[in-house]
PDB file of N, CA and C in Angstrom:
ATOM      1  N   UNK A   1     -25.969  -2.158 -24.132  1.00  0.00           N
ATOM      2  CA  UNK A   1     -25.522  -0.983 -24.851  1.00  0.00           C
ATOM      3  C   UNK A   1     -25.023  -1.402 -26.228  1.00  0.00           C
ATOM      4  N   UNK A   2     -25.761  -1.247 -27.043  1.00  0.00           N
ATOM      5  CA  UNK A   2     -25.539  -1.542 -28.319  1.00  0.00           C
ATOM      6  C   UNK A   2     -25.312  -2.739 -28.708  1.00  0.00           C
ATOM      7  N   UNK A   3     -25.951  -3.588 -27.816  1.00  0.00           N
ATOM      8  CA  UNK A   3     -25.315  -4.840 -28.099  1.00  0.00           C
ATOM      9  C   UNK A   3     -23.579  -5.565 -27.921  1.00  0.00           C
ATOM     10  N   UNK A   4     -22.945  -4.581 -27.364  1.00  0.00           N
ATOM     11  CA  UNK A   4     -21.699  -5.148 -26.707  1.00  0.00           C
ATOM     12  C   UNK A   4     -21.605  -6.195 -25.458  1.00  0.00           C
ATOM     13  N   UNK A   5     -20.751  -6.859 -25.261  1.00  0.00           N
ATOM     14  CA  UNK A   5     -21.112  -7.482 -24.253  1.00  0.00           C
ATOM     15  C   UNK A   5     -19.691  -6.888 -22.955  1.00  0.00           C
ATOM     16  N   UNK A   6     -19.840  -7.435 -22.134  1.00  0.00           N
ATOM     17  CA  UNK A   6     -18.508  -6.830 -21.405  1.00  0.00           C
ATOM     18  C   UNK A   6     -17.500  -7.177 -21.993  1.00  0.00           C
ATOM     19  N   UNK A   7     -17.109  -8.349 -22.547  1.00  0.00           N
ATOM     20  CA  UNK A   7     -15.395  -8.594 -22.777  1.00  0.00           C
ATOM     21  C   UNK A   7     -15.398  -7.827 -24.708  1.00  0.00           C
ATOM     22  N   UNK A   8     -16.098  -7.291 -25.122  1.00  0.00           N
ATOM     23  CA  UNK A   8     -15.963  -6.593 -26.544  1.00  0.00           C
ATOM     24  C   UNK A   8     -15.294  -5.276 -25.483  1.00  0.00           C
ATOM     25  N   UNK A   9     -16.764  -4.724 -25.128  1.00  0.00           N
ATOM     26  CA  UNK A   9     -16.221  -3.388 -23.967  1.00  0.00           C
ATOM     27  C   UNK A   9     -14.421  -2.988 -23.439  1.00  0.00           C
ATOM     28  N   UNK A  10     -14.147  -4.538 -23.075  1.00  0.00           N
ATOM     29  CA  UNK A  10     -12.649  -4.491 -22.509  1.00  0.00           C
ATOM     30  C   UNK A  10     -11.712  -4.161 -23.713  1.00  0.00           C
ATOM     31  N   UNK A  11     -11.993  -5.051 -24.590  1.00  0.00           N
ATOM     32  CA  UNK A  11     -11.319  -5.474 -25.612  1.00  0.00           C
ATOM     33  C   UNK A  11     -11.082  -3.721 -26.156  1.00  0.00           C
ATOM     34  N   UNK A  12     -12.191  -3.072 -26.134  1.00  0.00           N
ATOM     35  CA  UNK A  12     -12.035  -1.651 -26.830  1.00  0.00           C
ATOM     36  C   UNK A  12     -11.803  -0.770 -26.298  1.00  0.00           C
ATOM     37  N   UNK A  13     -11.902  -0.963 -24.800  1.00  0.00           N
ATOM     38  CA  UNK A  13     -11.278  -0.134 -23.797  1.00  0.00           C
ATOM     39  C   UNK A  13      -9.600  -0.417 -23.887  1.00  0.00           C
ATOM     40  N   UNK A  14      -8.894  -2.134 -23.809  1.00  0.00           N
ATOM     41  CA  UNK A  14      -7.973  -1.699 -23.894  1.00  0.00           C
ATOM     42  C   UNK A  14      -7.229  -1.384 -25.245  1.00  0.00           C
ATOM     43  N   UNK A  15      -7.602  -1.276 -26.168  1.00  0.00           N
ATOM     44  CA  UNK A  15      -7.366  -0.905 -27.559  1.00  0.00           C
ATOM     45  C   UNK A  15      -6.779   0.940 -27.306  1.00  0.00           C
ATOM     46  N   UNK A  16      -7.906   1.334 -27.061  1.00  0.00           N
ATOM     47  CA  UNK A  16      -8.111   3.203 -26.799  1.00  0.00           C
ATOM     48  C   UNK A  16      -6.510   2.960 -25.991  1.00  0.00           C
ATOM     49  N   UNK A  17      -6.963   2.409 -24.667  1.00  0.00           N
ATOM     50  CA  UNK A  17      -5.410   2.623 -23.799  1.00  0.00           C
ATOM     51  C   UNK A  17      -4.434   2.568 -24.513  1.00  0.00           C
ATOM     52  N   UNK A  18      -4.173   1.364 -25.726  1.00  0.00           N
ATOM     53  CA  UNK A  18      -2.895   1.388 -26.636  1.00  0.00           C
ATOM     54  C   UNK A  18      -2.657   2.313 -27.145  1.00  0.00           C
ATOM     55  N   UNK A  19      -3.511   3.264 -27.874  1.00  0.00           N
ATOM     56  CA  UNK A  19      -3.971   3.992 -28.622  1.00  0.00           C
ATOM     57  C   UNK A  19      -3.220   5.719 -28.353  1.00  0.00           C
ATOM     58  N   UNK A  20      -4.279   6.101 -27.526  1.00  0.00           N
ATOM     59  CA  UNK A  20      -3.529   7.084 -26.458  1.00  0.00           C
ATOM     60  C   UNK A  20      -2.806   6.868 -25.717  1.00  0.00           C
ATOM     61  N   UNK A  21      -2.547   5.948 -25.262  1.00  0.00           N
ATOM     62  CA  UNK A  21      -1.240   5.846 -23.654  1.00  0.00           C
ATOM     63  C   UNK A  21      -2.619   6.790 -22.400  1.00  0.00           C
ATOM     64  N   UNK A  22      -1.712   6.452 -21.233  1.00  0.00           N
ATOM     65  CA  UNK A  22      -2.593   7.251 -20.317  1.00  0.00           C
ATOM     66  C   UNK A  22      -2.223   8.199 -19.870  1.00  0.00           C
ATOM     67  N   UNK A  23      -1.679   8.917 -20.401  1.00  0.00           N
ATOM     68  CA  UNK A  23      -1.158  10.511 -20.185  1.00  0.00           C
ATOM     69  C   UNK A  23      -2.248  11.116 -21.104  1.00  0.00           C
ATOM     70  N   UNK A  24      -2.911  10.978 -21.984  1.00  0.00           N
ATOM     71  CA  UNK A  24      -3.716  11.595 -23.169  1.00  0.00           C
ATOM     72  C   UNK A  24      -5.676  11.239 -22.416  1.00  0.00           C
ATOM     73  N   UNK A  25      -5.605  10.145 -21.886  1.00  0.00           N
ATOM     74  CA  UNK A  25      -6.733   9.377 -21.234  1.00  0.00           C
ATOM     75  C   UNK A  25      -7.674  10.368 -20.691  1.00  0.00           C
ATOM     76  N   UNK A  26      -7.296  10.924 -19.499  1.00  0.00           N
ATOM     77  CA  UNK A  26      -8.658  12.118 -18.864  1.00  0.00           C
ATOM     78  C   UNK A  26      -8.699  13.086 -19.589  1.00  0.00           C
ATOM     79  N   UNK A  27      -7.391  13.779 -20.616  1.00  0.00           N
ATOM     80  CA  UNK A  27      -7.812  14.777 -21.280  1.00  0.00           C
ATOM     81  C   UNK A  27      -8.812  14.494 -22.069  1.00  0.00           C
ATOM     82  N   UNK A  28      -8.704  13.446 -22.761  1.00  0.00           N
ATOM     83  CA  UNK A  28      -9.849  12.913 -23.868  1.00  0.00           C
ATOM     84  C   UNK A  28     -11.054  12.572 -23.271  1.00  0.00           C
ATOM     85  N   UNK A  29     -10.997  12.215 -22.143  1.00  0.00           N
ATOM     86  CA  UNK A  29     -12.387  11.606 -21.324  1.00  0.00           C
ATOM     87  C   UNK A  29     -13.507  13.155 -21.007  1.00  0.00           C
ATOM     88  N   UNK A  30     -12.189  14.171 -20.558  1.00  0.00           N
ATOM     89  CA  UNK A  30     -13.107  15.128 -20.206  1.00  0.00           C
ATOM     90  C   UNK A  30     -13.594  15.721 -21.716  1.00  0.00           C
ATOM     91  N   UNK A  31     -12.954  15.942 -22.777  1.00  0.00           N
ATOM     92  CA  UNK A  31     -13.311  16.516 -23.900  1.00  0.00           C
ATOM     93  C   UNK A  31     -14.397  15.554 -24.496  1.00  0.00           C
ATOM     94  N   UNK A  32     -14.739  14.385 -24.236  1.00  0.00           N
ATOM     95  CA  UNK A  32     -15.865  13.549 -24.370  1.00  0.00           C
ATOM     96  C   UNK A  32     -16.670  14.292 -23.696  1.00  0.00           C
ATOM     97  N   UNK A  33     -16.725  13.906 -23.037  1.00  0.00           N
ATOM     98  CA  UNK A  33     -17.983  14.378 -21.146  1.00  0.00           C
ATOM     99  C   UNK A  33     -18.276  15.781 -21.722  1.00  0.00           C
ATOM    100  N   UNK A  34     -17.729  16.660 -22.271  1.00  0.00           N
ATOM    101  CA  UNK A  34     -18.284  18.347 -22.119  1.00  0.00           C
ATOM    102  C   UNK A  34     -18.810  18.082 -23.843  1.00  0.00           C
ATOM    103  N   UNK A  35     -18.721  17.150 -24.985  1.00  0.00           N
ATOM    104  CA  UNK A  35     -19.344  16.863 -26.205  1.00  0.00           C
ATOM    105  C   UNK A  35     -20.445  16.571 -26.058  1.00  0.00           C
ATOM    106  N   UNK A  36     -20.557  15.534 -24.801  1.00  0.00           N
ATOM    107  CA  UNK A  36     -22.234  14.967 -24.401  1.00  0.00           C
ATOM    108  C   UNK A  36     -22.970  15.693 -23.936  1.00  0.00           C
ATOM    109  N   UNK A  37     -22.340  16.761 -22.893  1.00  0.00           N
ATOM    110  CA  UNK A  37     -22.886  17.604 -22.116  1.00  0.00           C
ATOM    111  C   UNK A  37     -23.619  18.617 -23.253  1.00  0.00           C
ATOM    112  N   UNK A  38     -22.784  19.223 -24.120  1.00  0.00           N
ATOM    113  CA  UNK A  38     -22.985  20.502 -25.402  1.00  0.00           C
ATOM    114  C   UNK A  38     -24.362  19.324 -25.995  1.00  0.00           C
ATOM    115  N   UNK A  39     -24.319  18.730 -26.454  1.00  0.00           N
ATOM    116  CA  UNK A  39     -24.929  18.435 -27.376  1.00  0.00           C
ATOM    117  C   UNK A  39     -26.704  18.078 -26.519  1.00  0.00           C
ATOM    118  N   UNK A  40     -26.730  17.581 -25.515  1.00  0.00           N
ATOM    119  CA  UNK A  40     -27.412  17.308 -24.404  1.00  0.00           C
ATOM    120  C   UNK A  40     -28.170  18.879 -24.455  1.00  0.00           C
ATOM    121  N   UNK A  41     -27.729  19.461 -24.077  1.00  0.00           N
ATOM    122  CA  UNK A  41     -28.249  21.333 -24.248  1.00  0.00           C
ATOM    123  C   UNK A  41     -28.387  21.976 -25.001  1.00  0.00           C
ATOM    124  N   UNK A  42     -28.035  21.352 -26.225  1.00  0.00           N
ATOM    125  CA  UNK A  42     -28.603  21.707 -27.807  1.00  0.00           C
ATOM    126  C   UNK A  42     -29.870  20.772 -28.235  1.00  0.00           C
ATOM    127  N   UNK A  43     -30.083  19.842 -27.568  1.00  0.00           N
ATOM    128  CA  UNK A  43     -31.204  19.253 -27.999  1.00  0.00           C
ATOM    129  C   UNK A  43     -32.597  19.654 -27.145  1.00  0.00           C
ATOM    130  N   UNK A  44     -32.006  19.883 -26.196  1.00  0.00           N
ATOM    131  CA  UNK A  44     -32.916  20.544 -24.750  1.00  0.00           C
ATOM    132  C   UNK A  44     -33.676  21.731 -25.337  1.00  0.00           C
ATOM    133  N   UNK A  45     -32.713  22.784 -26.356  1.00  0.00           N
ATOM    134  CA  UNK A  45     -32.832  24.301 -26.569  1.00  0.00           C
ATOM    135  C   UNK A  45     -31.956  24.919 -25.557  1.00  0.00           C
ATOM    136  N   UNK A  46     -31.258  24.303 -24.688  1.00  0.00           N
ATOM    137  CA  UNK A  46     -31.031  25.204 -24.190  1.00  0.00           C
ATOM    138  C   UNK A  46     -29.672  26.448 -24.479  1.00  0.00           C
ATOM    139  N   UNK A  47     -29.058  25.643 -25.418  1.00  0.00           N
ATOM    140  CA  UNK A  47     -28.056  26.153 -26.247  1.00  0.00           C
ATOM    141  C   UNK A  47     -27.654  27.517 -26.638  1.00  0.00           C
ATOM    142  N   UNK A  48     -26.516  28.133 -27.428  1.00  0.00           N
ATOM    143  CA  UNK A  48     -26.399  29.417 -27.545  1.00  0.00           C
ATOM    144  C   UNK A  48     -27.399  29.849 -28.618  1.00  0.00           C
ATOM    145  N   UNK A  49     -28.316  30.541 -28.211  1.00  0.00           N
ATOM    146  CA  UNK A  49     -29.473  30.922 -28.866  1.00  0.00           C
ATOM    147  C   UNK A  49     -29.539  30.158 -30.326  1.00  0.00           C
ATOM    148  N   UNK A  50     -30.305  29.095 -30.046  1.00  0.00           N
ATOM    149  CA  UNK A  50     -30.499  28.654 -31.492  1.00  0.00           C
ATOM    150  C   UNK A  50     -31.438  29.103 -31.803  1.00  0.00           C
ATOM    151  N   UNK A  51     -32.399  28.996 -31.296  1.00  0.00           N
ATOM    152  CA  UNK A  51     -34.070  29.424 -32.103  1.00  0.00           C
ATOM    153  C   UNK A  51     -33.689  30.890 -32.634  1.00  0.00           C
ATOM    154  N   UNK A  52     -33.000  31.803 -32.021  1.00  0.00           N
ATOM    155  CA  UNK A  52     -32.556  33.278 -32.951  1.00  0.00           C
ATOM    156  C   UNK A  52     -32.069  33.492 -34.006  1.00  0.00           C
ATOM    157  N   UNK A  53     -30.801  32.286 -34.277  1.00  0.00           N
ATOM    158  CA  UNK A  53     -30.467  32.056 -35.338  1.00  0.00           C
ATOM    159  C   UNK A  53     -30.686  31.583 -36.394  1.00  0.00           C
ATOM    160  N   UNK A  54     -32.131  30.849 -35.747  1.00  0.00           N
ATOM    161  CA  UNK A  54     -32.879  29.955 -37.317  1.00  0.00           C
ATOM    162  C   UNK A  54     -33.560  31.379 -37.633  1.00  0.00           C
ATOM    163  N   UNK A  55     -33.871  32.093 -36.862  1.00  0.00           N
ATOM    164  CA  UNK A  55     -35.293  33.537 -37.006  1.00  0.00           C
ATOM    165  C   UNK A  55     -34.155  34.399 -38.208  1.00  0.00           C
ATOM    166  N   UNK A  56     -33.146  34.456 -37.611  1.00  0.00           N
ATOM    167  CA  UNK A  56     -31.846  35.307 -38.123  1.00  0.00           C
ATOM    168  C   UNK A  56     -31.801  34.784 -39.716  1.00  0.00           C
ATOM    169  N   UNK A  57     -31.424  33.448 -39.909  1.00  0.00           N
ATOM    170  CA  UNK A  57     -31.386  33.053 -40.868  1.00  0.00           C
ATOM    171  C   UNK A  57     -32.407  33.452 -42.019  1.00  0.00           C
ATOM    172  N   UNK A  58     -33.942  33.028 -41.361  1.00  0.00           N
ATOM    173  CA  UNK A  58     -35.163  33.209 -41.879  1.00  0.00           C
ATOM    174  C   UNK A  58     -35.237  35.033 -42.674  1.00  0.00           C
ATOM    175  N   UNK A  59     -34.743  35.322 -41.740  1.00  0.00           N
ATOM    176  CA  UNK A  59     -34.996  37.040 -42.133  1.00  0.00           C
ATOM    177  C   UNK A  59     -34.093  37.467 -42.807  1.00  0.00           C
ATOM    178  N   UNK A  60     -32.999  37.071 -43.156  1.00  0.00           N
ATOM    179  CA  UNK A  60     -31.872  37.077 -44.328  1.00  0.00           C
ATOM    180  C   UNK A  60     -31.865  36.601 -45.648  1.00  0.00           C
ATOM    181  N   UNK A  61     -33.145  35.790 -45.613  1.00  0.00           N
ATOM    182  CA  UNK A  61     -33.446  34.782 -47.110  1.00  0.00           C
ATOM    183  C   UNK A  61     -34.885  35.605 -47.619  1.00  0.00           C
ATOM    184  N   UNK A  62     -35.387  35.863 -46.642  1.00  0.00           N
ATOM    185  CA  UNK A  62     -36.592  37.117 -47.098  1.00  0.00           C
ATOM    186  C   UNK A  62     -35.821  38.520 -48.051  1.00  0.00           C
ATOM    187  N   UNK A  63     -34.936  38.625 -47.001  1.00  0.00           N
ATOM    188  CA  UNK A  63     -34.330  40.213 -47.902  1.00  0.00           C
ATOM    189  C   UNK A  63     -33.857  39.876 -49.086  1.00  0.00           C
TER     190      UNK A  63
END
């Protein structure tokens, strides 16, 4: 993964822990996890109507 090896991995894992403390930890983990998820379903299409909004757009630069 990007060329990390495990002990960089640790090293930046425990950095974050300094960072946030672990009271802040799953909140941030889950607000990660649902960024990957959104973005994952925007690339899919499956997203809040994008293709309407490019059409939307399109038909606003005509007028």
């Amino acid at each position: 993964m990007f060329g990390l090896g495990t002990g960089e991995l640790v090293l930046i894992g425990a950095i974050i822990f300094l960072l946030f403390g672990a009271k802040k930890l799953p909140a941030l983990g889950g607000a990660l996890a649902k960024s990957i998820k959104n973005f994952q379903e925007g690339m899919k299409g499956g997203g809040a109507g994008g293709d309407s909004a490019i059409s939307e757009d399109k038909d606003k630069k005509e007028s």
